[in-house]
Protein backbone atom coordinates (compact mmCIF):
# COMPACT_ATOMS: atom_id res chain seq x y z
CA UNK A 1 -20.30 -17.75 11.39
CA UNK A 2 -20.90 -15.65 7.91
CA UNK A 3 -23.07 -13.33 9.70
CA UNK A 4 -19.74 -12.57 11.99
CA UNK A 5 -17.94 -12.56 9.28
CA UNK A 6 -20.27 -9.86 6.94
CA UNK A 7 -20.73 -8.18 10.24
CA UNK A 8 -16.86 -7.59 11.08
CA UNK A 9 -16.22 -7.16 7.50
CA UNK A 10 -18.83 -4.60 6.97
CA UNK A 11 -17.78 -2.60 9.52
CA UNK A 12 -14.38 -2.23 9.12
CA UNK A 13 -15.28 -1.53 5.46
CA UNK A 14 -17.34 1.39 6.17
CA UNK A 15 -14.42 2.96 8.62
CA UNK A 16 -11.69 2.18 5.20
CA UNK A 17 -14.04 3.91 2.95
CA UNK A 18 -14.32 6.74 4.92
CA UNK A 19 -9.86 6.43 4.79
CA UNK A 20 -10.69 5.54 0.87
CA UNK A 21 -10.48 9.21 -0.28
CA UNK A 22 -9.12 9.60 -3.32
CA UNK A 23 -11.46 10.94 -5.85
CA UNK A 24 -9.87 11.67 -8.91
CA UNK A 25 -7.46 14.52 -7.80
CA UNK A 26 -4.26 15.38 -9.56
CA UNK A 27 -1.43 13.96 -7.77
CA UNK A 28 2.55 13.97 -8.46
CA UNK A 29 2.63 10.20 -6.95
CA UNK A 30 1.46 7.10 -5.63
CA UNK A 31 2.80 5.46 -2.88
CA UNK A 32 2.59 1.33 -3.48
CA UNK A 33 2.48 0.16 -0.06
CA UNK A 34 4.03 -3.59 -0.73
CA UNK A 35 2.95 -6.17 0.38
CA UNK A 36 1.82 -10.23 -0.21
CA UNK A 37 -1.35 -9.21 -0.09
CA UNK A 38 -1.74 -7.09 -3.44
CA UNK A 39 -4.61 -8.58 -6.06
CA UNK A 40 -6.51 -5.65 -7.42
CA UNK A 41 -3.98 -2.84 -6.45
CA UNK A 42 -1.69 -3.36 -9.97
CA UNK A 43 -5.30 -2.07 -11.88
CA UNK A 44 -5.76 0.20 -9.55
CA UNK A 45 -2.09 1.66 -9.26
CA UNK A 46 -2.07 2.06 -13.77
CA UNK A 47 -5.68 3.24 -13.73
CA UNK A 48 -4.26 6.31 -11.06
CA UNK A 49 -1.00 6.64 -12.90
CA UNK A 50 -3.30 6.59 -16.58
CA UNK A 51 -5.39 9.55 -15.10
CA UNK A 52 -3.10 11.67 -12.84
CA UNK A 53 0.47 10.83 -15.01
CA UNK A 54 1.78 10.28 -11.40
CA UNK A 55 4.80 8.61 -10.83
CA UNK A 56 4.31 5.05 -9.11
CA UNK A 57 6.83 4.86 -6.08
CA UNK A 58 7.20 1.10 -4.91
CA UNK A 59 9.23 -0.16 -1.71
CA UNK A 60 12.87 -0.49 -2.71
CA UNK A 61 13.38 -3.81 -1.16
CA UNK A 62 13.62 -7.40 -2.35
CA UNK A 63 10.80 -8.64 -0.19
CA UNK A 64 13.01 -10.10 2.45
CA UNK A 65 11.47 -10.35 6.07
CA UNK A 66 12.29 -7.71 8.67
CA UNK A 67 15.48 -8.79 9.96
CA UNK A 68 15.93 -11.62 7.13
CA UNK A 69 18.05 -11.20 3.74
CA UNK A 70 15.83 -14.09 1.42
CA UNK A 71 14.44 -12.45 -1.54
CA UNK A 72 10.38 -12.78 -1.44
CA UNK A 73 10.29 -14.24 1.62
CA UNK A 74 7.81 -11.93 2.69
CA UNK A 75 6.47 -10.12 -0.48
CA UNK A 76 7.46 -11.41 -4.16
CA UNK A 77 9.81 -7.74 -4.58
CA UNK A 78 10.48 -4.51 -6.29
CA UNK A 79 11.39 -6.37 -9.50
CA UNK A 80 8.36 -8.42 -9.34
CA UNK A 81 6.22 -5.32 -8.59
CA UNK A 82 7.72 -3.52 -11.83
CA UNK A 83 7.12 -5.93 -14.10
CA UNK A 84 3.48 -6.76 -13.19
CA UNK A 85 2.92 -2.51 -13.48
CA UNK A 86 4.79 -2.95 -16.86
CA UNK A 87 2.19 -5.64 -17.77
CA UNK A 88 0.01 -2.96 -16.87
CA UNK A 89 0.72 -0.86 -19.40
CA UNK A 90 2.91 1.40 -16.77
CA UNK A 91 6.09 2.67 -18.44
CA UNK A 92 9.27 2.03 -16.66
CA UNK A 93 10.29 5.70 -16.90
CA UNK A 94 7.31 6.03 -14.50
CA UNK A 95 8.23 3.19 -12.04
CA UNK A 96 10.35 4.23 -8.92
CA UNK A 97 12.04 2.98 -6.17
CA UNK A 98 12.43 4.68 -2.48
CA UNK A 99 14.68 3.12 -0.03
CA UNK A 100 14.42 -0.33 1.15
CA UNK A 101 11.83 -0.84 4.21
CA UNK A 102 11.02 -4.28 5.64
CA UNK A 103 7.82 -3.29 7.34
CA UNK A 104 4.99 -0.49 7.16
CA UNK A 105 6.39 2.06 9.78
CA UNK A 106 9.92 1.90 7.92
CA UNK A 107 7.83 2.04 4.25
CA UNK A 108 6.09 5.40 5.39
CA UNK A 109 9.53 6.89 5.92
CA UNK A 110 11.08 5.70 2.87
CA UNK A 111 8.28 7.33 1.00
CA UNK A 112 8.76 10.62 2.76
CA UNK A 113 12.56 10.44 2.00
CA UNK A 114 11.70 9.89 -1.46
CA UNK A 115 9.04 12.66 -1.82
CA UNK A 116 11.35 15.13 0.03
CA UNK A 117 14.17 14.34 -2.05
CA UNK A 118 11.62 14.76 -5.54
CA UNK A 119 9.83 17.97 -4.07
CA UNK A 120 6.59 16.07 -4.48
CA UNK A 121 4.11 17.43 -2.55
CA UNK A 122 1.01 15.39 -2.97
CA UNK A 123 0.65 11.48 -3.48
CA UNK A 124 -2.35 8.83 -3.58
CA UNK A 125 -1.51 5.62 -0.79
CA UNK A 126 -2.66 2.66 -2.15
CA UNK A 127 -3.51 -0.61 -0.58
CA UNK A 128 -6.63 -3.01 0.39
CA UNK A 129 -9.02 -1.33 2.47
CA UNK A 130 -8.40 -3.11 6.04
CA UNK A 131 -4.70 -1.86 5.71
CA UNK A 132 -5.43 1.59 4.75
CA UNK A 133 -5.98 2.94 8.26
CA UNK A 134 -2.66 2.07 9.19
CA UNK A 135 -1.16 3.10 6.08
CA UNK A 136 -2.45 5.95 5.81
CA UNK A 137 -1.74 7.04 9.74
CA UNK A 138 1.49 5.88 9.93
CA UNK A 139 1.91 7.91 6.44
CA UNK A 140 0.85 11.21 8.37
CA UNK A 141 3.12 10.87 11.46
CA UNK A 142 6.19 9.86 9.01
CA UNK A 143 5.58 13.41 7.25
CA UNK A 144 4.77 15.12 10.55
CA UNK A 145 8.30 13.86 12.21
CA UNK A 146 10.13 14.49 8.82
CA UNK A 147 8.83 17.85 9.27
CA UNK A 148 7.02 17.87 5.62
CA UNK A 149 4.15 18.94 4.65
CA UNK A 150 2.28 17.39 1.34
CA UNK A 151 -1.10 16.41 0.45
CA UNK A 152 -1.94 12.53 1.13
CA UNK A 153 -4.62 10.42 -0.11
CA UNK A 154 -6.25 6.99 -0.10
CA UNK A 155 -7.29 4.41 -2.82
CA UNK A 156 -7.94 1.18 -2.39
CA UNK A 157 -9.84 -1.75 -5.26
CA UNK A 158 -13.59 -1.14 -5.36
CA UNK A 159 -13.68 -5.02 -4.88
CA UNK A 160 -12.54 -7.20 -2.21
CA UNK A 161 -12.83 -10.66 -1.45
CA UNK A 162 -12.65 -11.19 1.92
CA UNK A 163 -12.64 -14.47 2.29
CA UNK A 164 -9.67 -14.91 0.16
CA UNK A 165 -6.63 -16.91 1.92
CA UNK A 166 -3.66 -13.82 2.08
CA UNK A 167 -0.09 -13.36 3.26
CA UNK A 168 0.37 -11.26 6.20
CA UNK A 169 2.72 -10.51 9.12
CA UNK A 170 5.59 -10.36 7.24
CA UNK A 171 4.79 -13.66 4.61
CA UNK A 172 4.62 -15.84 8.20
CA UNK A 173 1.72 -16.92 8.25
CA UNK A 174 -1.86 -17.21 5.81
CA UNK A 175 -5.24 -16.78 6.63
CA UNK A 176 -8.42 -15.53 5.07
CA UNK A 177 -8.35 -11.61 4.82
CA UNK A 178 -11.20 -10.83 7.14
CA UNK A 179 -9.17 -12.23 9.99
CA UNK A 180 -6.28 -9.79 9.14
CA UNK A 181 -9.06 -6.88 10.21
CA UNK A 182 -7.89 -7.23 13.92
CA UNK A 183 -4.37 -7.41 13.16
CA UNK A 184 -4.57 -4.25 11.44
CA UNK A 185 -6.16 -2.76 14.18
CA UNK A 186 -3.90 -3.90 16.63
CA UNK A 187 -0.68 -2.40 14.62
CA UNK A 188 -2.46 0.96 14.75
């Protein structure tokens, strides 16, 4: 019913926002947590990068599945990513690439790596709001085991439609974004 839908989608927006903590600070990154599921996060990743001159960091892999090798089989790619921050008006000095990672835990790692390795010690995590939690975690316990310590926040589009049919579990399947909530929880 919409009521259960506004309901479970209200909720699980208030606990994001609460995740949703970036404010404006300077930071030396952002972390683009890839994924099919990405309208709104390109204007959100160049408005960050516009204000903060922080250097966008995207997955470094072609989108393949875990355990697959088909380009954009499960998001559309690094190259795909860059060129719709390029459209952006991000400049492609500013665009980077960690490792390859074919799902979140492996993605929070990567982005460690790649902060260790470019002494950055403070980046902005962006993705929708029901993925946040996870991202954002699983962020914290990839800098705890890598031993590193660095500021980490949370941004995610002011707008979401939650209704909207969206790509998850690695590109497998499609379903309207509000059912994703107790995936994400789940994968926690």
């Amino acid at each position: 019913s919409s009521f259960f839908l506004k309901k479970r989608a209200n909720s699980f927006s208030a606990v994001s926002a609460l995740a949703n903590d970036w404010t404006g600070q300077k930071v030396e990154a952002i972390f683009f947590s890839c994924r099919a599921d990405y309208d709104g996060l390109f204007p959100l990743a160049a408005r960050i990068h516009h204000r903060t001159r922080a250097k966008i960091v995207l997955n470094g892999s072609r989108g393949e599945r875990y355990g697959g090798n088909i380009s954009g089989e499960s998001w559309p790619g690094k190259g795909v990513f860059k060129d719709f921050l390029r459209a952006h008006g991000v400049g492609k000095a500013n665009i980077f690439y960690s490792g390859p990672a074919f799902h979140t835990r492996e993605e929070n790692d990567v982005f460690v790596e790649w902060a260790k390795k470019n002494k950055v010690r403070s980046a902005v995590c962006i993705a929708h709001p029901h993925q946040l939690p996870r991202v954002i975690l699983g962020q914290l316990y990839a800098l705890k085991c890598a031993n590193y310590e660095m500021s980490i926040y949370a941004a995610a589009p002011k707008i979401t439609d939650w209704r909207k049919l969206v790509g998850c579990n690695q590109g497998i399947e499609t379903k309207p974004r509000y059912e994703n909530i107790g995936d994400e929880l789940i994968r926690v």
